[in-house]
PDB file of N, CA and C in Angstrom:
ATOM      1  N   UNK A   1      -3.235 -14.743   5.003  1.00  0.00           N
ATOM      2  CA  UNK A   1      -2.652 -13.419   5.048  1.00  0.00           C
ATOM      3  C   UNK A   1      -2.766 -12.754   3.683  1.00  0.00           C
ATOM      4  N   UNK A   2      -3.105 -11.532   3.943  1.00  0.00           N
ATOM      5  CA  UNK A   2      -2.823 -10.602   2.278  1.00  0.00           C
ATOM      6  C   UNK A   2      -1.248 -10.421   1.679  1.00  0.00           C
ATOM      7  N   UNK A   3      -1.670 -10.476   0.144  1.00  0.00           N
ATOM      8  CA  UNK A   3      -0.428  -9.912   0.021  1.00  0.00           C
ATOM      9  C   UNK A   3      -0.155  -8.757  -0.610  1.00  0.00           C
ATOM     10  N   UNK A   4       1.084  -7.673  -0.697  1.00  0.00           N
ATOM     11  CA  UNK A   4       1.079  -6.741  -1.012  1.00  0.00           C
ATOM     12  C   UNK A   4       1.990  -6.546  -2.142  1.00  0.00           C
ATOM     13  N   UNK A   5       1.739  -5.909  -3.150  1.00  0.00           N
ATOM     14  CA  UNK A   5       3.073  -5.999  -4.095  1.00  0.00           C
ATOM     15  C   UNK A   5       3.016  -4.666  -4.549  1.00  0.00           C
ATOM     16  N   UNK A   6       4.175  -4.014  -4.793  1.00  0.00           N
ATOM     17  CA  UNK A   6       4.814  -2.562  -5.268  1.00  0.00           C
ATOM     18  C   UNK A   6       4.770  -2.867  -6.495  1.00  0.00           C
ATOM     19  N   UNK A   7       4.508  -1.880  -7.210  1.00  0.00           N
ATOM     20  CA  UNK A   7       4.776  -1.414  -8.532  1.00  0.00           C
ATOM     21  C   UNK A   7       6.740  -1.595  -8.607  1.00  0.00           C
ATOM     22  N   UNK A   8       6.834  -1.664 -10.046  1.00  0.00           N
ATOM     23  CA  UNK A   8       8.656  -1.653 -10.363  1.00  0.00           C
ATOM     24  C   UNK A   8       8.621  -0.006 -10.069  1.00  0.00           C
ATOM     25  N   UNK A   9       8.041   0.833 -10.186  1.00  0.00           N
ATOM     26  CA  UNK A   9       8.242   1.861 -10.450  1.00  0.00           C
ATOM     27  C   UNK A   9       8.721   2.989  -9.077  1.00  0.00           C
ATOM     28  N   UNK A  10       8.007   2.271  -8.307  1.00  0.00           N
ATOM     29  CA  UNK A  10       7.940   2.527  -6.528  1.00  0.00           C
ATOM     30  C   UNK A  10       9.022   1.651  -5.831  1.00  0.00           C
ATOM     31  N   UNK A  11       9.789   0.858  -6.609  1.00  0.00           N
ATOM     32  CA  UNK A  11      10.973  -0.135  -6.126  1.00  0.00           C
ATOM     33  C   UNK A  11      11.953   0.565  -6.716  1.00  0.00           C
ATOM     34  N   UNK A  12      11.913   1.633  -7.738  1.00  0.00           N
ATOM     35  CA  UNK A  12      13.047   1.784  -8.482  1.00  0.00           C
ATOM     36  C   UNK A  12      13.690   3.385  -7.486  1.00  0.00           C
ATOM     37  N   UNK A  13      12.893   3.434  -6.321  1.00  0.00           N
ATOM     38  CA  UNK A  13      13.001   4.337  -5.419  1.00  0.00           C
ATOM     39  C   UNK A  13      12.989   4.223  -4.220  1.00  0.00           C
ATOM     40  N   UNK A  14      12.777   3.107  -4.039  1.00  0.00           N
ATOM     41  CA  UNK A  14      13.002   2.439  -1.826  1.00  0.00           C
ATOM     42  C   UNK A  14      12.823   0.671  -2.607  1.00  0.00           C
ATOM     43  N   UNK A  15      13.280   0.429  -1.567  1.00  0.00           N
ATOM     44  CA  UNK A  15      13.096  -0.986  -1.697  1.00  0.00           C
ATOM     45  C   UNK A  15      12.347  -1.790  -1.173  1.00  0.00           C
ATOM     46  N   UNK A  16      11.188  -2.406  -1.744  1.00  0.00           N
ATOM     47  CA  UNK A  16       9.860  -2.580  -1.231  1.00  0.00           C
ATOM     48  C   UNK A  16       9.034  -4.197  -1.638  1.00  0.00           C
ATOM     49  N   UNK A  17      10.101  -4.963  -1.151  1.00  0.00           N
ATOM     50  CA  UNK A  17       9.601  -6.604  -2.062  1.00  0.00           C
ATOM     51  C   UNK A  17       8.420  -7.171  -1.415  1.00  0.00           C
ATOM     52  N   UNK A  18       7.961  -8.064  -2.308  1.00  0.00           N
ATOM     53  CA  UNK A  18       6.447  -8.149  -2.353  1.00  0.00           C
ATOM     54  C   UNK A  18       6.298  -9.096  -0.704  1.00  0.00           C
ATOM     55  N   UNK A  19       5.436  -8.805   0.034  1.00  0.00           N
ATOM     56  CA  UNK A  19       5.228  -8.902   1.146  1.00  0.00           C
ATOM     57  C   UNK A  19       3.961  -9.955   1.366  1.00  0.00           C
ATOM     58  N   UNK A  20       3.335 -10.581   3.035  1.00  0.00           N
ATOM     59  CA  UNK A  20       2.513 -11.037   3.459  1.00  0.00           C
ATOM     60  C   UNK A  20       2.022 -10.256   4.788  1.00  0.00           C
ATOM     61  N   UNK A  21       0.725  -9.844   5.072  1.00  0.00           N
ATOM     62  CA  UNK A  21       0.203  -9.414   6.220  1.00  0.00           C
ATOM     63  C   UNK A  21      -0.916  -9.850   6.728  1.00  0.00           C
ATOM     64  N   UNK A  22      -1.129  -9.898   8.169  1.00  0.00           N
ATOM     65  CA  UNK A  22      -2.482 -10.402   8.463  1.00  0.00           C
ATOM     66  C   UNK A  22      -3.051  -9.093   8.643  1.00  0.00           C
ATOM     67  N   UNK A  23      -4.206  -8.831   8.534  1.00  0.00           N
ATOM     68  CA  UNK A  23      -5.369  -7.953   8.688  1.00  0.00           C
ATOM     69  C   UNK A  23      -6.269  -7.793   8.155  1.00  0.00           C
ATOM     70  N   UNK A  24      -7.643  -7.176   8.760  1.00  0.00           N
ATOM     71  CA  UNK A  24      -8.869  -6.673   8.240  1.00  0.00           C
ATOM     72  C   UNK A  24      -9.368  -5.586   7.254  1.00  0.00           C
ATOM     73  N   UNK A  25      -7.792  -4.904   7.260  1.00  0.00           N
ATOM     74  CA  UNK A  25      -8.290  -3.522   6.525  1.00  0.00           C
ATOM     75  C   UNK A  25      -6.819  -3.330   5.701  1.00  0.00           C
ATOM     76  N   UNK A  26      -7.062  -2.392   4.684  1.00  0.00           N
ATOM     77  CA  UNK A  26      -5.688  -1.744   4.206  1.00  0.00           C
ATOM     78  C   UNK A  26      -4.483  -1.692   5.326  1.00  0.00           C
ATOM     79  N   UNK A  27      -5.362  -0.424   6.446  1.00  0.00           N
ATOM     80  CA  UNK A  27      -4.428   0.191   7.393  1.00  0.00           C
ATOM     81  C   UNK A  27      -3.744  -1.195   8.205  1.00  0.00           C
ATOM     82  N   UNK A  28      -4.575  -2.060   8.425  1.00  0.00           N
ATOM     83  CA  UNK A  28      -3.673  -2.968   9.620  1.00  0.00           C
ATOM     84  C   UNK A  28      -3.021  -4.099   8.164  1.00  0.00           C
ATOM     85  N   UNK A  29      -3.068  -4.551   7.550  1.00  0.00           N
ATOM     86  CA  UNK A  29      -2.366  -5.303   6.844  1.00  0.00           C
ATOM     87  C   UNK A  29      -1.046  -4.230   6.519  1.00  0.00           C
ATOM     88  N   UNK A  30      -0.902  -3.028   5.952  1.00  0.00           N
ATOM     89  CA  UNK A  30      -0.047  -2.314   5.481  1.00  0.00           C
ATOM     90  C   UNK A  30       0.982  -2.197   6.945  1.00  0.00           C
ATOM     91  N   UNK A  31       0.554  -1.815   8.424  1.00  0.00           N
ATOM     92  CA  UNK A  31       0.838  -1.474   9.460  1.00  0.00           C
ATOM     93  C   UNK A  31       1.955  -2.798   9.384  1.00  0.00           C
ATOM     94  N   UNK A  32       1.406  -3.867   9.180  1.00  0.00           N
ATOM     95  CA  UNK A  32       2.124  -5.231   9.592  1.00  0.00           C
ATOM     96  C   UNK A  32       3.539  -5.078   8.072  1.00  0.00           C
ATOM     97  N   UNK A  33       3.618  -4.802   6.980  1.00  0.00           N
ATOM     98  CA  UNK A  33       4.281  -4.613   6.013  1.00  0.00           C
ATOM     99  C   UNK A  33       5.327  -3.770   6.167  1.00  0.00           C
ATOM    100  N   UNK A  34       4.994  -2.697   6.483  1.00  0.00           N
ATOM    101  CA  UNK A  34       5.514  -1.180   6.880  1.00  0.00           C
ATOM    102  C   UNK A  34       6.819  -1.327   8.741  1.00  0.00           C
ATOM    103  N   UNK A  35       5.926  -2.497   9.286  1.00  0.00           N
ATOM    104  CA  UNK A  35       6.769  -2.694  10.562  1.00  0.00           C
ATOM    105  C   UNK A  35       7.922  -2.554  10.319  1.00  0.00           C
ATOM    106  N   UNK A  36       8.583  -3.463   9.558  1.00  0.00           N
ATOM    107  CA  UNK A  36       9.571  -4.138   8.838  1.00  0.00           C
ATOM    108  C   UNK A  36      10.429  -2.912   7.897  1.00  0.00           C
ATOM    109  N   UNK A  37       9.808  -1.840   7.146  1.00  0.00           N
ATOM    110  CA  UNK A  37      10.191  -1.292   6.108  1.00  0.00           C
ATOM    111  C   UNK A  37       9.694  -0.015   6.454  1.00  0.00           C
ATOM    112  N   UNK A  38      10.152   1.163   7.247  1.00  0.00           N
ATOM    113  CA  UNK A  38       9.765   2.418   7.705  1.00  0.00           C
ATOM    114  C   UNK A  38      10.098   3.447   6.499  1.00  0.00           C
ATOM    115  N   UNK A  39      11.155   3.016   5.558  1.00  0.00           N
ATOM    116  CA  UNK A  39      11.306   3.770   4.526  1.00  0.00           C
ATOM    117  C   UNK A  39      10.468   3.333   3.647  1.00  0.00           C
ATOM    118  N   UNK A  40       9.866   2.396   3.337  1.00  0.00           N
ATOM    119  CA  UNK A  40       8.624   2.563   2.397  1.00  0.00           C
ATOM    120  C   UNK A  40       7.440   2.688   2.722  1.00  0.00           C
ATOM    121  N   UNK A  41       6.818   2.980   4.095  1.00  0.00           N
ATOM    122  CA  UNK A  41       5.863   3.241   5.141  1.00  0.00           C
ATOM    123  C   UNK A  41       6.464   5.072   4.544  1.00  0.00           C
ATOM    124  N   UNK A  42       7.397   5.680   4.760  1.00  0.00           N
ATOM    125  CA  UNK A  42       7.296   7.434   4.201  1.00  0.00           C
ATOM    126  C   UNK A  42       6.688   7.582   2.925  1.00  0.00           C
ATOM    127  N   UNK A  43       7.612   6.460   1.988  1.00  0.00           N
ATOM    128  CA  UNK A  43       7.067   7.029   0.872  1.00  0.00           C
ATOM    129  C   UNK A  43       5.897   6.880  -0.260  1.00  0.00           C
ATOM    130  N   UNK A  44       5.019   5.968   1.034  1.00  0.00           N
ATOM    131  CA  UNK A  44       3.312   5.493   0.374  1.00  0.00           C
ATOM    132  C   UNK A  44       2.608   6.308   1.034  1.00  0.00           C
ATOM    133  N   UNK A  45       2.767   6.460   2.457  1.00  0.00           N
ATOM    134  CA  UNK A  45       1.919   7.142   3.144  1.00  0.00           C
ATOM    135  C   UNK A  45       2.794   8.741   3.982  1.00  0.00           C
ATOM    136  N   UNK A  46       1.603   9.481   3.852  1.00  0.00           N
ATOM    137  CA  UNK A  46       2.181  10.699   4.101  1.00  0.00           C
ATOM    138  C   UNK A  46       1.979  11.255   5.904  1.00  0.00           C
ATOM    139  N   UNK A  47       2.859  12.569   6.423  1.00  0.00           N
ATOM    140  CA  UNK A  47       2.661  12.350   7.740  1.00  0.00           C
ATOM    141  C   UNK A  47       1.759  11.895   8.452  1.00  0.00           C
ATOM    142  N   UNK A  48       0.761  12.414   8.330  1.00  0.00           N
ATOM    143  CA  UNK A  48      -0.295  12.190   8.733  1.00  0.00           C
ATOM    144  C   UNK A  48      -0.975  10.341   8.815  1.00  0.00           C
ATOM    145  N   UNK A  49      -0.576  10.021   8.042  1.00  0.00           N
ATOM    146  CA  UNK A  49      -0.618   8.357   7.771  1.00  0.00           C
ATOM    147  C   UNK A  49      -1.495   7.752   6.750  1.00  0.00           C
ATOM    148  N   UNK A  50      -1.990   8.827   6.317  1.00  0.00           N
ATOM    149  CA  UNK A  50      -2.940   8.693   4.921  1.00  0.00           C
ATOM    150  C   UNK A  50      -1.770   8.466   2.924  1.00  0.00           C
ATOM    151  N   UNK A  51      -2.904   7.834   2.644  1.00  0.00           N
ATOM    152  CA  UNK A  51      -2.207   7.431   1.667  1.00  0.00           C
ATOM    153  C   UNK A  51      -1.279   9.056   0.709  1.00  0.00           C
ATOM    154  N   UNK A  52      -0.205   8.983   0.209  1.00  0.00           N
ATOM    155  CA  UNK A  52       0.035  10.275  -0.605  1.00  0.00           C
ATOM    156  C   UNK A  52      -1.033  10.454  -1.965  1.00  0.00           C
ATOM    157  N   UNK A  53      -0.854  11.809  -2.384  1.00  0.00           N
ATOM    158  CA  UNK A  53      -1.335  12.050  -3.431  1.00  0.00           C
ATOM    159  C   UNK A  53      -1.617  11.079  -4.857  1.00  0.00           C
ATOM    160  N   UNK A  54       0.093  11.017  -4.734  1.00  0.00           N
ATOM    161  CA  UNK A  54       0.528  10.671  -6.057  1.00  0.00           C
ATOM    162  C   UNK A  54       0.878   8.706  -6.091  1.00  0.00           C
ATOM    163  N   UNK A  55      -0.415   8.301  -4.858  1.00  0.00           N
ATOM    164  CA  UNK A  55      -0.351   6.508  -4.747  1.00  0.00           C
ATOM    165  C   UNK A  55      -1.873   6.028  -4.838  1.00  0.00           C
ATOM    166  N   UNK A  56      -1.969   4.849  -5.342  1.00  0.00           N
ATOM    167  CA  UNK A  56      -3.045   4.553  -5.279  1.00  0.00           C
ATOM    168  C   UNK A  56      -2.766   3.190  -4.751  1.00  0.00           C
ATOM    169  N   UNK A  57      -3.854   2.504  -4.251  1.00  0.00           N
ATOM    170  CA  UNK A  57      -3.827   1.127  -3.975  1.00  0.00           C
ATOM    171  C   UNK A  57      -5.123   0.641  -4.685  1.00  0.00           C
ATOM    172  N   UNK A  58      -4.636  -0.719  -4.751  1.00  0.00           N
ATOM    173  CA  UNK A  58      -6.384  -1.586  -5.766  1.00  0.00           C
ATOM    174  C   UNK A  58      -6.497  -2.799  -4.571  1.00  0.00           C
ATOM    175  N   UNK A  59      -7.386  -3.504  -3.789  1.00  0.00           N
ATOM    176  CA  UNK A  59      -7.160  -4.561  -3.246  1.00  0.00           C
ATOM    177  C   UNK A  59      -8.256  -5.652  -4.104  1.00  0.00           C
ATOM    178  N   UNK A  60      -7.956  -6.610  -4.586  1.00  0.00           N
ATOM    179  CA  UNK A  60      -8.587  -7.513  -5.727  1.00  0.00           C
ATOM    180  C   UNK A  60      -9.148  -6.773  -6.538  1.00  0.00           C
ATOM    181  N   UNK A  61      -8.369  -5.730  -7.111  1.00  0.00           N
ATOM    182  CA  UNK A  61      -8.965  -5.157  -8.569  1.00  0.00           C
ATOM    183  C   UNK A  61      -9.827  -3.989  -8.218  1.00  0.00           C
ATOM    184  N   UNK A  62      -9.732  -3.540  -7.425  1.00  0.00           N
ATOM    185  CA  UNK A  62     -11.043  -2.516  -6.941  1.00  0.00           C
ATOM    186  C   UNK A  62      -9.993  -1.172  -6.044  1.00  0.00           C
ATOM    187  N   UNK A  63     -10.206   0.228  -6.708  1.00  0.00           N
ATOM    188  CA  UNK A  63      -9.411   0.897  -5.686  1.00  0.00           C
ATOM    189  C   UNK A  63     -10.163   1.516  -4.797  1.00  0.00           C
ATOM    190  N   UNK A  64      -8.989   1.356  -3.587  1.00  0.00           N
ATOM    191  CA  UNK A  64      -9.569   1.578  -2.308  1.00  0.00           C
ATOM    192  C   UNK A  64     -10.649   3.469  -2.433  1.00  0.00           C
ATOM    193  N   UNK A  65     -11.368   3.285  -1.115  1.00  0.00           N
ATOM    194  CA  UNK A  65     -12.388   4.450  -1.373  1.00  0.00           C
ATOM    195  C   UNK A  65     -11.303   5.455  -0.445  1.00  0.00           C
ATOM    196  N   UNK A  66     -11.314   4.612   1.047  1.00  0.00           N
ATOM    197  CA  UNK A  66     -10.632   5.358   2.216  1.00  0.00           C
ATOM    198  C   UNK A  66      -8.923   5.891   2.070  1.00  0.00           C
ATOM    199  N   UNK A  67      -9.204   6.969   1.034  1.00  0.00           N
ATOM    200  CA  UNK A  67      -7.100   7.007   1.435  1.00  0.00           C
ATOM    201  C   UNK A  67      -6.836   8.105   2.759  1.00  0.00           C
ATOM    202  N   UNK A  68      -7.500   8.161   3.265  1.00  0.00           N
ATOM    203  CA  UNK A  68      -7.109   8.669   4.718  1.00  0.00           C
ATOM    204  C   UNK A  68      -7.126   7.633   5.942  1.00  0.00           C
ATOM    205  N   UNK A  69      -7.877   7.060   5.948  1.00  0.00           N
ATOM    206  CA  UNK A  69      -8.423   5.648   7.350  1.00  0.00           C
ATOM    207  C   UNK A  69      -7.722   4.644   6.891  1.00  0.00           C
ATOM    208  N   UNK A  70      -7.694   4.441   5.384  1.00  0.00           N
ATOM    209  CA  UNK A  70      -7.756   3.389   4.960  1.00  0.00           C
ATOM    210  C   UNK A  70      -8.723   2.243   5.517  1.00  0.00           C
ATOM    211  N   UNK A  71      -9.385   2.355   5.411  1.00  0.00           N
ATOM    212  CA  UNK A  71     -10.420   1.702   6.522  1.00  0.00           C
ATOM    213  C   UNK A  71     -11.350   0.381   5.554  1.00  0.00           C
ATOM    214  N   UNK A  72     -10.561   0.400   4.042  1.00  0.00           N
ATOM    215  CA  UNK A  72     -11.250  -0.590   3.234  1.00  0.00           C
ATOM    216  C   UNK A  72     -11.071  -2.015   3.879  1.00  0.00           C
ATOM    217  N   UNK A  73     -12.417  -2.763   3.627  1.00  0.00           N
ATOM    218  CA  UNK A  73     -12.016  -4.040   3.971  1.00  0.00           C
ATOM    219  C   UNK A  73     -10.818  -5.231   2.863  1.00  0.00           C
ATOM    220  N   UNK A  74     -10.851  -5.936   4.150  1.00  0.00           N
ATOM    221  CA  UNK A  74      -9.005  -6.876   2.781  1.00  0.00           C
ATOM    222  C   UNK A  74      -9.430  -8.101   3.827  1.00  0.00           C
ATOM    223  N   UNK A  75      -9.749  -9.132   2.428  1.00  0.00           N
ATOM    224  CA  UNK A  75      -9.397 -10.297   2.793  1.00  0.00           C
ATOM    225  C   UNK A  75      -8.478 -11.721   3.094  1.00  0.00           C
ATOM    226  N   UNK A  76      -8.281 -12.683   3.495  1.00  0.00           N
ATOM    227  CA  UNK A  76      -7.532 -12.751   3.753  1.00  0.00           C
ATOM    228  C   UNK A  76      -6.872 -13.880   2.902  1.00  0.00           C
ATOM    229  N   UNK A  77      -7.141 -13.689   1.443  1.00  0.00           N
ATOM    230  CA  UNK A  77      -6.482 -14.021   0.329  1.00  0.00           C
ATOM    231  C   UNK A  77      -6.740 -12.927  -0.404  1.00  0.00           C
ATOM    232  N   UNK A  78      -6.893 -11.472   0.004  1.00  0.00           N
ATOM    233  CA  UNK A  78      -6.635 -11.005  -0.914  1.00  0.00           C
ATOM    234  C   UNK A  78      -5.142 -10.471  -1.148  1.00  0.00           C
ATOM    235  N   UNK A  79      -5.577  -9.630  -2.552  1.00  0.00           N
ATOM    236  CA  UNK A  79      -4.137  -8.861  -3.012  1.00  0.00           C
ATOM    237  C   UNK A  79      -4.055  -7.506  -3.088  1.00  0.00           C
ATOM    238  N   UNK A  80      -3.408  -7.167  -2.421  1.00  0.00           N
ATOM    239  CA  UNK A  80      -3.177  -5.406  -2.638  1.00  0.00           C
ATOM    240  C   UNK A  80      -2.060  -4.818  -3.526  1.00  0.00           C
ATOM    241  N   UNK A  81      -2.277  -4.118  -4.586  1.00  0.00           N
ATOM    242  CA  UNK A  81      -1.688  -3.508  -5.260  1.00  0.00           C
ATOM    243  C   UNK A  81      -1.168  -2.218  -4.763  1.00  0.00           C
ATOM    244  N   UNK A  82      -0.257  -1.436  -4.884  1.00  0.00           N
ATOM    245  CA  UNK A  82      -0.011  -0.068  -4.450  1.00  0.00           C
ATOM    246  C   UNK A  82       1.140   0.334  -5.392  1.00  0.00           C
ATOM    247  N   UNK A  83       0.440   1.040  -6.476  1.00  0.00           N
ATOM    248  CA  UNK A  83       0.360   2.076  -7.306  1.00  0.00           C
ATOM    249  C   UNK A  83       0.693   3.460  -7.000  1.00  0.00           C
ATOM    250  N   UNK A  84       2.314   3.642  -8.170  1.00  0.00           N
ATOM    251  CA  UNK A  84       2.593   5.388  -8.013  1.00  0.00           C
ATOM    252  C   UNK A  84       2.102   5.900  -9.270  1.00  0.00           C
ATOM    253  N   UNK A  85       1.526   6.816  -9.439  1.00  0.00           N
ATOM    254  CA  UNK A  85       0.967   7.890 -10.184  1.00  0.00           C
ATOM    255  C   UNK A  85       2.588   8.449 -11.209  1.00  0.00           C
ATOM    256  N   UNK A  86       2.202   7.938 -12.703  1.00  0.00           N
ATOM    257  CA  UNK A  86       3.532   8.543 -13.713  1.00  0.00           C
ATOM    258  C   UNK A  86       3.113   9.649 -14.028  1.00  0.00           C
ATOM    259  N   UNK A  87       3.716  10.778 -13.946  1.00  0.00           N
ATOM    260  CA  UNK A  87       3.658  11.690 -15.104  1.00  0.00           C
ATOM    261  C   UNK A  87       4.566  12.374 -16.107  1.00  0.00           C
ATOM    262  N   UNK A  88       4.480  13.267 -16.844  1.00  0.00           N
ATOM    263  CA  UNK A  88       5.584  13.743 -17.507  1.00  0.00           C
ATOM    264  C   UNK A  88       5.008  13.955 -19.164  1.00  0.00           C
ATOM    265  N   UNK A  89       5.849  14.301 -19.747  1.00  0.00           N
ATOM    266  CA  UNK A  89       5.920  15.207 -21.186  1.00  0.00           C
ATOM    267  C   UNK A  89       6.684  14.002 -22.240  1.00  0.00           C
TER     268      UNK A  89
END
């Protein structure tokens, strides 16, 4: 199974502990994560079900291409990162 781990920064705003999923892609590993946790399923992915603006994901070091399908492939030791975007002055 993959695993998924939040940034502190994206925990310090829903509560989102580091997880295990089976799947082929972003979308169905995240789907299996998100079951469980509908408030951090809002605030990674936007209505539509595509990733938000201001998130990124890396799965083994590489960021994903698809933030709409999510349709990247994920293996099944890999690791998914999911990354919020800081900004500020």
């Amino acid at each position: 199974m993959a695993r998924v781990v939040f940034t502190p920064n994206i925990q310090r705003h829903v509560a989102c502990p580091e997880a295990e999923a089976p799947g082929n892609t972003v979308r169905e590993v995240l789907n299996g994560v998100f079951a469980g946790n509908p408030r951090a399923a809002a605030y990674v992915l936007d209505d539509q079900s595509a990733l938000r603006k201001h998130m990124t994901i890396f799965v083994d070091g590489h960021m994903i291409r698809d933030r709409s399908g999510l349709t990247d492939p994920v293996g099944p030791a890999s690791t998914i990162y999911i990354y919020q975007a800081l900004s500020g002055g």
